[in-house]
C-alpha atoms as a PDB file:
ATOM      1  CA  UNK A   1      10.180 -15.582 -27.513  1.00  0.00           C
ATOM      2  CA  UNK A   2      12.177 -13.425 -24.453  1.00  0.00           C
ATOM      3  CA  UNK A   3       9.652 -11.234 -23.648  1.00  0.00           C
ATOM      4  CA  UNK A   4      10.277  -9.063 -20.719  1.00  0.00           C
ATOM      5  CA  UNK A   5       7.490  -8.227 -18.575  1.00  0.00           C
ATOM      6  CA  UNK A   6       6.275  -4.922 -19.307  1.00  0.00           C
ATOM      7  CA  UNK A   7       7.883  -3.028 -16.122  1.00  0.00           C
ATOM      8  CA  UNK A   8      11.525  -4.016 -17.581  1.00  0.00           C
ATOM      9  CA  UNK A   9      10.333  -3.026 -21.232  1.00  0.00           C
ATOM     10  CA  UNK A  10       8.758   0.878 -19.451  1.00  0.00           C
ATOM     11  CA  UNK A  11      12.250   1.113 -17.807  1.00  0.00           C
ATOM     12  CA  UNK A  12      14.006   0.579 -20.751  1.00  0.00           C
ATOM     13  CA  UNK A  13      11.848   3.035 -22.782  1.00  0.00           C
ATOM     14  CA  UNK A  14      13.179   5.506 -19.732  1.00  0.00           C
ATOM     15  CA  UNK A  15      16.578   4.643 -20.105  1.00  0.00           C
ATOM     16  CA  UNK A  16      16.274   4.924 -24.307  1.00  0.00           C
ATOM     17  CA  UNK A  17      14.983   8.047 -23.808  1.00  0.00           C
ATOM     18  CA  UNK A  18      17.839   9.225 -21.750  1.00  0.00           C
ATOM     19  CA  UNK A  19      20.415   8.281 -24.283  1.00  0.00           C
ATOM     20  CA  UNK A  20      18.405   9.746 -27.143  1.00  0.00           C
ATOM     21  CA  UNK A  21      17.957  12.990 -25.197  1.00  0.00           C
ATOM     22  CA  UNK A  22      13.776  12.786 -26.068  1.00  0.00           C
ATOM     23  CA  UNK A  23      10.754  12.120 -23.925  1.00  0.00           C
ATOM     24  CA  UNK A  24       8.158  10.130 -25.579  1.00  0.00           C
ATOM     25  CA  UNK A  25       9.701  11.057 -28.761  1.00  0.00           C
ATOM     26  CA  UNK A  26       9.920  14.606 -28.012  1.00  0.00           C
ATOM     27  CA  UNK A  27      12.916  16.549 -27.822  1.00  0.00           C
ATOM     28  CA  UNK A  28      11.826  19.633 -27.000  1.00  0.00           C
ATOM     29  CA  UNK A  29      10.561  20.778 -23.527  1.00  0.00           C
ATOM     30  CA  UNK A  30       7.371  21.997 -24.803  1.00  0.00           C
ATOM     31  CA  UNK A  31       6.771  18.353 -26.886  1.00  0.00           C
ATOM     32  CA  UNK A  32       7.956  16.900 -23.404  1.00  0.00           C
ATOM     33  CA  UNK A  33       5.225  18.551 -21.569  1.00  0.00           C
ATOM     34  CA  UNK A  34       2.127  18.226 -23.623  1.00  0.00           C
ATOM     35  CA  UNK A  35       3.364  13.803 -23.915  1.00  0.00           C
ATOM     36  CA  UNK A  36       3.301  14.558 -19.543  1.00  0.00           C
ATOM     37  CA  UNK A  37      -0.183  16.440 -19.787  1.00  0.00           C
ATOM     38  CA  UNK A  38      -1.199  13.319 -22.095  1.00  0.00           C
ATOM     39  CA  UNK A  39      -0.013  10.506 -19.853  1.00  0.00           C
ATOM     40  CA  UNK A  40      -1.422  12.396 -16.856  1.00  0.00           C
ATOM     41  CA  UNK A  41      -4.876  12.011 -18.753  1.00  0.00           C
ATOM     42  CA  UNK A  42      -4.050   8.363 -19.261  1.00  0.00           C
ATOM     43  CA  UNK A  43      -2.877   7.890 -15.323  1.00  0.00           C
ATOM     44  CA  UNK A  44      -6.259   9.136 -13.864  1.00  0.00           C
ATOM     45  CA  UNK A  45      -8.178   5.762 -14.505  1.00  0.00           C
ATOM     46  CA  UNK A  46      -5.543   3.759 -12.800  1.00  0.00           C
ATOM     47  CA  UNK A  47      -4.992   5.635 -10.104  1.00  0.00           C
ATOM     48  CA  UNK A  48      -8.341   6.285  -8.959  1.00  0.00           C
ATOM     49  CA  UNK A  49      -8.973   2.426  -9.419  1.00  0.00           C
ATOM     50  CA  UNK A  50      -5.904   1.992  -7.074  1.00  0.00           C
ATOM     51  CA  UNK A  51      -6.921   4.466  -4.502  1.00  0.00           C
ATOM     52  CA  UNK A  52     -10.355   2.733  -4.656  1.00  0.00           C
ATOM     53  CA  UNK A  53      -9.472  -0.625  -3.961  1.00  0.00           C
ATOM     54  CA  UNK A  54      -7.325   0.537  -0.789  1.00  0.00           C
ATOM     55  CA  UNK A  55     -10.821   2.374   0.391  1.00  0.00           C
ATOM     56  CA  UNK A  56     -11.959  -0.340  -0.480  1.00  0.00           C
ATOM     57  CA  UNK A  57     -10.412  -3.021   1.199  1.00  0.00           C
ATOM     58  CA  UNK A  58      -8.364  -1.452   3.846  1.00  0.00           C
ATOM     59  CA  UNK A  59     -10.292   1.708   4.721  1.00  0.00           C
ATOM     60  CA  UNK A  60     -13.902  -0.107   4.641  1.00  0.00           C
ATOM     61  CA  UNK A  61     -15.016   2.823   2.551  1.00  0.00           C
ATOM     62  CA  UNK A  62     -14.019   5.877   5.051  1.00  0.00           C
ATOM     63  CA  UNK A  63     -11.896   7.024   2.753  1.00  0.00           C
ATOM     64  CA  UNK A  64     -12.266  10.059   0.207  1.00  0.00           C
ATOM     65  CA  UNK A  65      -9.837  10.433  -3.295  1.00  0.00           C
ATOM     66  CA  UNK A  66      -9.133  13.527  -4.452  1.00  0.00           C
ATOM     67  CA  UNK A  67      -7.204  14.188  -7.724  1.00  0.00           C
ATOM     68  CA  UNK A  68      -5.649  17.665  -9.002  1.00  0.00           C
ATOM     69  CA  UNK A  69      -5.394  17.033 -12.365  1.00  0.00           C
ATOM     70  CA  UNK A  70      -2.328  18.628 -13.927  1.00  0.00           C
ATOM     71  CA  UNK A  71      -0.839  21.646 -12.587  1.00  0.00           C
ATOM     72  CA  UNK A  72       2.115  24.112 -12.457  1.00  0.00           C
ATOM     73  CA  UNK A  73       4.572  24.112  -9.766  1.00  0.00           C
ATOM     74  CA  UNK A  74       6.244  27.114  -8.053  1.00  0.00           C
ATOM     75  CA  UNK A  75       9.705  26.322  -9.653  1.00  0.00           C
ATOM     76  CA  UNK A  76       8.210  25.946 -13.115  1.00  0.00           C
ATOM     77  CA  UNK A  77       7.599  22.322 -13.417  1.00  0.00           C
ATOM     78  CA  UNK A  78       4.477  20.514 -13.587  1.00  0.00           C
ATOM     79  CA  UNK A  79       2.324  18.007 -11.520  1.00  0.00           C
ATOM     80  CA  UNK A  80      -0.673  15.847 -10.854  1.00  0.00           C
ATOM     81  CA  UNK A  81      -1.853  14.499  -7.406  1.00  0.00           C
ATOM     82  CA  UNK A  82      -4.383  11.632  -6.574  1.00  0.00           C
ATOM     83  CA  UNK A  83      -4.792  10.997  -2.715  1.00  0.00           C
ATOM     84  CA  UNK A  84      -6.970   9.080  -0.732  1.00  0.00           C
ATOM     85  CA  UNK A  85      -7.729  10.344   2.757  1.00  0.00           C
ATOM     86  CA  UNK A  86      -9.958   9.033   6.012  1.00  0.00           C
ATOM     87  CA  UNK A  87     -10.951  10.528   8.949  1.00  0.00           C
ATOM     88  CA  UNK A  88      -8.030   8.374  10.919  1.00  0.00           C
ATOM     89  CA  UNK A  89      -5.434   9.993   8.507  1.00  0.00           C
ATOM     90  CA  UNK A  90      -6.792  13.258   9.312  1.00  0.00           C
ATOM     91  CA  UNK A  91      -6.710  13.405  12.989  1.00  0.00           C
ATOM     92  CA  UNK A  92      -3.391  11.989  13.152  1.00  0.00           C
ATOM     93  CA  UNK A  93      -2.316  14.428  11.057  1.00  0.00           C
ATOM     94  CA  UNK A  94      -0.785  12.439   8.550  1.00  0.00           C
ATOM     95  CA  UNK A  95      -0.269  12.811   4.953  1.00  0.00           C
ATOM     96  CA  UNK A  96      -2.957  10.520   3.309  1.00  0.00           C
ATOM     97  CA  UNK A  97      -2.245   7.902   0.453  1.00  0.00           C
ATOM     98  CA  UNK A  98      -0.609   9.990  -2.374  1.00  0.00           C
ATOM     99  CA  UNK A  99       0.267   8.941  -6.369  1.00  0.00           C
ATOM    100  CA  UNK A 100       2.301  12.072  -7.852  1.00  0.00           C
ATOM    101  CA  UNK A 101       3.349  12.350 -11.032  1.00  0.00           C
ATOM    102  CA  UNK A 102       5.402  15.150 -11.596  1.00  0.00           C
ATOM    103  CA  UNK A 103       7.870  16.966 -14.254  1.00  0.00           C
ATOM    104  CA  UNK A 104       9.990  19.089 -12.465  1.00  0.00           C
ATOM    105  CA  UNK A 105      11.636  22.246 -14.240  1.00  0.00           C
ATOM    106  CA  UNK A 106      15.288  20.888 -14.081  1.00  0.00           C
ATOM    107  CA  UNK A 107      13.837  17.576 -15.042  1.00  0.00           C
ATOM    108  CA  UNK A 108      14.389  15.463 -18.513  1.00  0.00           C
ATOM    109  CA  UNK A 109      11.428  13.198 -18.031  1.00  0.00           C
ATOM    110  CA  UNK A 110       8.751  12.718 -15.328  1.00  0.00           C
ATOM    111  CA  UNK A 111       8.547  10.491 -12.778  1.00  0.00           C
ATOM    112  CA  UNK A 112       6.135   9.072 -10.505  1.00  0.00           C
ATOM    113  CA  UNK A 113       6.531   9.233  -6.562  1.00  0.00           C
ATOM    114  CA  UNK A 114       4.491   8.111  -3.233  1.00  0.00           C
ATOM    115  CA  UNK A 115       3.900  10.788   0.075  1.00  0.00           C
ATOM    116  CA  UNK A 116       6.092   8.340   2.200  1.00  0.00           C
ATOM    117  CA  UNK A 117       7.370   5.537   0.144  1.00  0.00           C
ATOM    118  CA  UNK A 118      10.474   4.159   1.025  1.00  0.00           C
ATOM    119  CA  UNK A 119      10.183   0.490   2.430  1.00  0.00           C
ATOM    120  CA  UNK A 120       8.224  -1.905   1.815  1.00  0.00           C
ATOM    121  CA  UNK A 121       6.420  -4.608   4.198  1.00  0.00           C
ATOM    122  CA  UNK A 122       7.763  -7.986   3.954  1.00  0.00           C
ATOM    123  CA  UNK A 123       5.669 -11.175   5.734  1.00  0.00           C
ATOM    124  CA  UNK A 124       6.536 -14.215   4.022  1.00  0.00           C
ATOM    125  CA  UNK A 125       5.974 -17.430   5.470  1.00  0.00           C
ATOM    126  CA  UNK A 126       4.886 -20.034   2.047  1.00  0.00           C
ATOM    127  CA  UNK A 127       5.679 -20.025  -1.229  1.00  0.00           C
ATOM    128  CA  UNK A 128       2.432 -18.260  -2.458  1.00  0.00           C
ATOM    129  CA  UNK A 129       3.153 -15.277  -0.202  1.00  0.00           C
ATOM    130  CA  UNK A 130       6.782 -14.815  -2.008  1.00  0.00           C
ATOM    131  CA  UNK A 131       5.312 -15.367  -5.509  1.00  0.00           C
ATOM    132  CA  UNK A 132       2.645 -12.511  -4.477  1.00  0.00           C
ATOM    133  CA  UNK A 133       5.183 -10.578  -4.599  1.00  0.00           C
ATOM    134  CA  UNK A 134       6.906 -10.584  -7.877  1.00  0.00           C
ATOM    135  CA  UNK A 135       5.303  -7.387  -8.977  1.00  0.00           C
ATOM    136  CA  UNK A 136       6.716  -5.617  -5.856  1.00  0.00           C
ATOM    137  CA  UNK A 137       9.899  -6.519  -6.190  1.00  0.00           C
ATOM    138  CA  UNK A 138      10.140  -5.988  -9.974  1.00  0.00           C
ATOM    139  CA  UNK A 139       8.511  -2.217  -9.170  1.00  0.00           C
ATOM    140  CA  UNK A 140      11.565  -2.026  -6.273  1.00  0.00           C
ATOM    141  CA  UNK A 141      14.139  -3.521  -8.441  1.00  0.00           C
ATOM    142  CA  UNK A 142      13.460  -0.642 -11.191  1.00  0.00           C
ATOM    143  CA  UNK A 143      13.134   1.763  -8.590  1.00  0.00           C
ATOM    144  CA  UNK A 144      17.001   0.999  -7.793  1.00  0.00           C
ATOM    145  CA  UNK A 145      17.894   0.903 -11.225  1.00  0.00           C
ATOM    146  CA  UNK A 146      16.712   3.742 -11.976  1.00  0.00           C
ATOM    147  CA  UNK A 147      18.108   5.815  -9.162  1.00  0.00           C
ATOM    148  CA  UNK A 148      21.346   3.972  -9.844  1.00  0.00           C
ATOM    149  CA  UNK A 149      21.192   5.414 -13.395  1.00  0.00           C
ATOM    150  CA  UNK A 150      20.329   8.802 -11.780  1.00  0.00           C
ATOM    151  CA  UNK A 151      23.246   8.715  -9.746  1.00  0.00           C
ATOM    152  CA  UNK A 152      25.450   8.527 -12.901  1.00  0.00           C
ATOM    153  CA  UNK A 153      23.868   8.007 -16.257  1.00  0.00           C
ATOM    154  CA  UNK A 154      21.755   5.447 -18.553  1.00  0.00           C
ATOM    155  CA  UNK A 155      25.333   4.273 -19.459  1.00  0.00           C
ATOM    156  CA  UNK A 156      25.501   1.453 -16.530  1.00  0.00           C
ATOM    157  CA  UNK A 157      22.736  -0.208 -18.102  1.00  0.00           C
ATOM    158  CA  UNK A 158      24.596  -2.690 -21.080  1.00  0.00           C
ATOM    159  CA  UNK A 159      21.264  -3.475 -22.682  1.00  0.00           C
ATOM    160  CA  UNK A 160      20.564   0.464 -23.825  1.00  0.00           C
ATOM    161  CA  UNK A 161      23.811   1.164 -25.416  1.00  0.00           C
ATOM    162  CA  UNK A 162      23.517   1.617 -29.092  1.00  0.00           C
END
């Protein structure tokens, strides 16, 4: 069977729901935000595991996560925040490692964003490094995609026309 792997079959969900105007199968804003307040509930497990395993690993346990939970912007959107700080971060004064998930007023579906992200470290020198990362460049290939489609529309994407 041509299965796709499960990032393709999220940013096809995202593109669907741009055609069909709906956000988890809500059309309304309100519908919109309570599915956003759901699958910031559902987010909090995996991001705090992520944030833990770079504390873990890279930050040899200095490192302190802190999550918002969901919560109203200024310009009448909606948010959640998980960071992990360390005293390096701090001092350098530094934004610390941040997962946002956010809804924005203008918005027709949330999205997910880093602090900084914008490139993305590349040391390859075998055939196991490139392989390693597969789920990197799938998560950057979407990325494009879907700024490409927010550049115009869900239209430049054959696969989601009806």
């Amino acid at each position: 069977m041509n299965v796709p792997p499960a990032s393709l079959e999220a940013l096809v969900r995202h593109f669907v729901d741009l055609r069909d105007g709906t956000h988890a199968g809500h059309a309304t804003r309100q519908g919109k935000e309570r599915a956003f307040g759901q699958a910031v509930g559902l987010l909090d497990a995996p991001a705090r595991q992520v944030l833990a395993e770079f504390d873990r690993h890279l930050l040899l346990g200095a490192g302190t996560i802190e999550a918002t939970g969901l919560r109203a912007d200024a310009a009448g959107g909606s948010f959640a925040t998980w960071s992990l700080s360390w005293p390096a971060q701090r001092a350098a004064g530094i934004a610390p490692i941040t997962l946002t998930a956010h809804f924005g007023a203008g918005f027709h579906h949330p999205h997910l964003r880093g602090a900084t992200v914008r490139e993305w470290p590349l040391n390859v020198t075998d055939a196991q490094h490139a392989a390693e990362l597969v789920p990197v460049l799938r998560a950057i290939a979407a990325a494009d995609l879907h700024n490409l489609v927010f550049q115009r529309d869900w239209r430049i994407v054959p696969a989601i026309r009806p």
